[in-house]
C-alpha atoms as a PDB file:
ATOM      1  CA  UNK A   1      80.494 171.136 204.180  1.00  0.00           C
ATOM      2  CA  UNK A   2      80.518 167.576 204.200  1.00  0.00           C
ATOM      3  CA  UNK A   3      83.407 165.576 204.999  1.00  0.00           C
ATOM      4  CA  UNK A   4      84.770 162.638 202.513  1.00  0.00           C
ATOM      5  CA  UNK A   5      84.910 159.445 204.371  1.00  0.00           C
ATOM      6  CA  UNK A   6      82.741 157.074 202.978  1.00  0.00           C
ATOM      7  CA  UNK A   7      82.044 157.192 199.427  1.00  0.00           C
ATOM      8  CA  UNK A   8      78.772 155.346 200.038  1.00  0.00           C
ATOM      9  CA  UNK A   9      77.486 158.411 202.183  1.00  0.00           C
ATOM     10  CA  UNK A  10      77.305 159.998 198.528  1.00  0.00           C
ATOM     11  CA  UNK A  11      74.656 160.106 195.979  1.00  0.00           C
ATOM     12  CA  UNK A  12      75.439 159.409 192.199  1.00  0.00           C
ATOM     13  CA  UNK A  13      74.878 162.701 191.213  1.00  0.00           C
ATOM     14  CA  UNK A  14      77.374 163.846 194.325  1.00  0.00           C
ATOM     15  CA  UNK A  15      79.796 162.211 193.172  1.00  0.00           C
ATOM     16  CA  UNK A  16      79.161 163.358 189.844  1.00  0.00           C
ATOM     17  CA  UNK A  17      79.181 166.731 190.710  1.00  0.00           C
ATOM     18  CA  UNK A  18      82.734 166.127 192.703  1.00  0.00           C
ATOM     19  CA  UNK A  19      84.239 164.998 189.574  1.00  0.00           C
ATOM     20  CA  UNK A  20      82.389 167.656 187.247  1.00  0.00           C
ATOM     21  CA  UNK A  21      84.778 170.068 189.897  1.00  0.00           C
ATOM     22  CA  UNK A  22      88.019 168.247 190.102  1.00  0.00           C
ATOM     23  CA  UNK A  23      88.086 168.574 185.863  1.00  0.00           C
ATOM     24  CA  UNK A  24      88.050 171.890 186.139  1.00  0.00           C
ATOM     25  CA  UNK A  25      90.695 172.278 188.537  1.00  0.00           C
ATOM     26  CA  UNK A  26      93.290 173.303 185.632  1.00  0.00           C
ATOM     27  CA  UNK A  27      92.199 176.398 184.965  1.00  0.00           C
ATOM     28  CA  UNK A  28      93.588 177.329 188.287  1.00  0.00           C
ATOM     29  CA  UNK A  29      97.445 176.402 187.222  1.00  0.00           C
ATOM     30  CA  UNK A  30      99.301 178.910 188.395  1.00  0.00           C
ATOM     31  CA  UNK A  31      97.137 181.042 190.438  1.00  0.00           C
ATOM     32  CA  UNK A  32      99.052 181.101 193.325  1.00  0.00           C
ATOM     33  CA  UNK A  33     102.230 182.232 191.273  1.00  0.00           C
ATOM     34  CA  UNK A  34     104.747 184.556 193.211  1.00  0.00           C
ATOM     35  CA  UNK A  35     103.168 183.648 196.163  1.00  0.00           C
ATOM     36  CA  UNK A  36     104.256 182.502 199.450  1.00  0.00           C
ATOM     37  CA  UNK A  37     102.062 180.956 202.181  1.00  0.00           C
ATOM     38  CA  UNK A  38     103.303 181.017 205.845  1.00  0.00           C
ATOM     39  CA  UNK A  39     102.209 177.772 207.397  1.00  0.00           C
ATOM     40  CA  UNK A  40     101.691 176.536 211.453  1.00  0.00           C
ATOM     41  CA  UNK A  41     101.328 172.536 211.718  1.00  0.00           C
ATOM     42  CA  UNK A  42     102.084 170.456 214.648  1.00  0.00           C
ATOM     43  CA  UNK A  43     104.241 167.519 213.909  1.00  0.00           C
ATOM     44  CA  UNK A  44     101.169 165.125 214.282  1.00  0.00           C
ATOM     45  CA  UNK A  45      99.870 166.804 211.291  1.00  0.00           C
ATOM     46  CA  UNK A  46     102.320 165.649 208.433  1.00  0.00           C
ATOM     47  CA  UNK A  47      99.779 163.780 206.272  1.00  0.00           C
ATOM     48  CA  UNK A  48      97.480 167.856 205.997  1.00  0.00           C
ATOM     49  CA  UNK A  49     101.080 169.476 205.865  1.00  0.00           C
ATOM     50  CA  UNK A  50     102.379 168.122 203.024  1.00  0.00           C
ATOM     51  CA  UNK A  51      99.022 168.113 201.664  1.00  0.00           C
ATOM     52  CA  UNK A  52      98.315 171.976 201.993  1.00  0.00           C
ATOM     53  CA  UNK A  53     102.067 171.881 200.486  1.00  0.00           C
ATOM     54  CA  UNK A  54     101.243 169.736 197.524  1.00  0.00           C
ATOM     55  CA  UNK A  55      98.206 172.103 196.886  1.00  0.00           C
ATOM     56  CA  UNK A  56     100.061 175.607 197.232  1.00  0.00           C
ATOM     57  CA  UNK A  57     102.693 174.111 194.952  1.00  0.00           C
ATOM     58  CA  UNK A  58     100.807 172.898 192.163  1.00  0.00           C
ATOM     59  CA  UNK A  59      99.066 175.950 192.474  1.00  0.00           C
ATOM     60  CA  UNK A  60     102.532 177.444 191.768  1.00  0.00           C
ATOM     61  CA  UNK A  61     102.890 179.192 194.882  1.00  0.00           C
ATOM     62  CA  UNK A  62     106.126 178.094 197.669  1.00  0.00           C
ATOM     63  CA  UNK A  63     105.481 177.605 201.549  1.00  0.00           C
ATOM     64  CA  UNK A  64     107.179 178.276 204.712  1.00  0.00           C
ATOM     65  CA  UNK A  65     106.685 176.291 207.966  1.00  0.00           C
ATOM     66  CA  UNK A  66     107.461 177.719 210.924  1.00  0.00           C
ATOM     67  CA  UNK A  67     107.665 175.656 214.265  1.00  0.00           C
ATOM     68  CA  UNK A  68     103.766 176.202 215.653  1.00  0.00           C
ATOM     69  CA  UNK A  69     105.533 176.822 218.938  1.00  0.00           C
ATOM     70  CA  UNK A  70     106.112 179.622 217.905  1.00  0.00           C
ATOM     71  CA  UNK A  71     102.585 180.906 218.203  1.00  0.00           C
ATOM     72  CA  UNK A  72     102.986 180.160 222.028  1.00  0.00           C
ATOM     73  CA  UNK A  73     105.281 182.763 222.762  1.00  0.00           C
ATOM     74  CA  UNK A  74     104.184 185.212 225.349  1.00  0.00           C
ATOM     75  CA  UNK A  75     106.511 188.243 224.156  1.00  0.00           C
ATOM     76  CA  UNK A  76     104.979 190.019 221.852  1.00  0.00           C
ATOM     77  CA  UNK A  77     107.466 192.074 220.230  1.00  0.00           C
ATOM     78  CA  UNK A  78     110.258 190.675 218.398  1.00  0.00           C
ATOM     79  CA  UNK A  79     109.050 187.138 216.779  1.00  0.00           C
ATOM     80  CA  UNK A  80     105.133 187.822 216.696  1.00  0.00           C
ATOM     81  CA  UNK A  81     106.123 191.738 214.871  1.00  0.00           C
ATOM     82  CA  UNK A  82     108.431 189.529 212.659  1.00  0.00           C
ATOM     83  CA  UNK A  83     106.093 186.831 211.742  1.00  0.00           C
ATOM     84  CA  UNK A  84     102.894 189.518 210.944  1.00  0.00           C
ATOM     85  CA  UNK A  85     105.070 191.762 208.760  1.00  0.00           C
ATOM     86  CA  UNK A  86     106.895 188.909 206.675  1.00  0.00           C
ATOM     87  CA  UNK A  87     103.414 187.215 206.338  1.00  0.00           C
ATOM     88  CA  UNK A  88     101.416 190.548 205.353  1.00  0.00           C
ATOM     89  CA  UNK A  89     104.323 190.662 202.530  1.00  0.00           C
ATOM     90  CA  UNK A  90     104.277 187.579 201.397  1.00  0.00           C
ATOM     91  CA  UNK A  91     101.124 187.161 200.988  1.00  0.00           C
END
């Protein structure tokens, strides 16, 4: 996959074909209904968070952030068994 940086490092028929994609976006409204995604971003990562969290919500679906410190904890019972059993549910 290509990343979007420049718009010049894209063709006509690219960007075209971008567009022809983001039209059809709609018929995706509310596919992610009832849904809840479990998110991990470090606080240098606001501009993707609230990205991924504008996405999941138009989408219709909720989030829930949890501190990614978390994921550095060394016991595994407890928090970890916590974390993989509400995610496997809400999911």
């Amino acid at each position: 996959m290509k990343s979007f940086i420049r718009l010049t490092d894209y063709t006509k028929s690219e960007l075209l074909k971008i567009f022809q994609i983001a039209d059809t976006i709609e018929k995706y409204n509310g596919f992610m209904q009832g849904k809840t995604i479990v998110m991990f971003f470090p606080a240098s990562s606001i501009r993707t968070r609230v990205s991924f969290e504008k996405g999941v919500y138009l989408l219709g679906g909720q989030t829930i952030l949890f501190d990614p410190a978390t994921l550095d904890k060394k016991k595994i019972s407890g928090m970890y068994a916590d974390i993989s059993k509400t995610g496997l549910m809400l999911l």
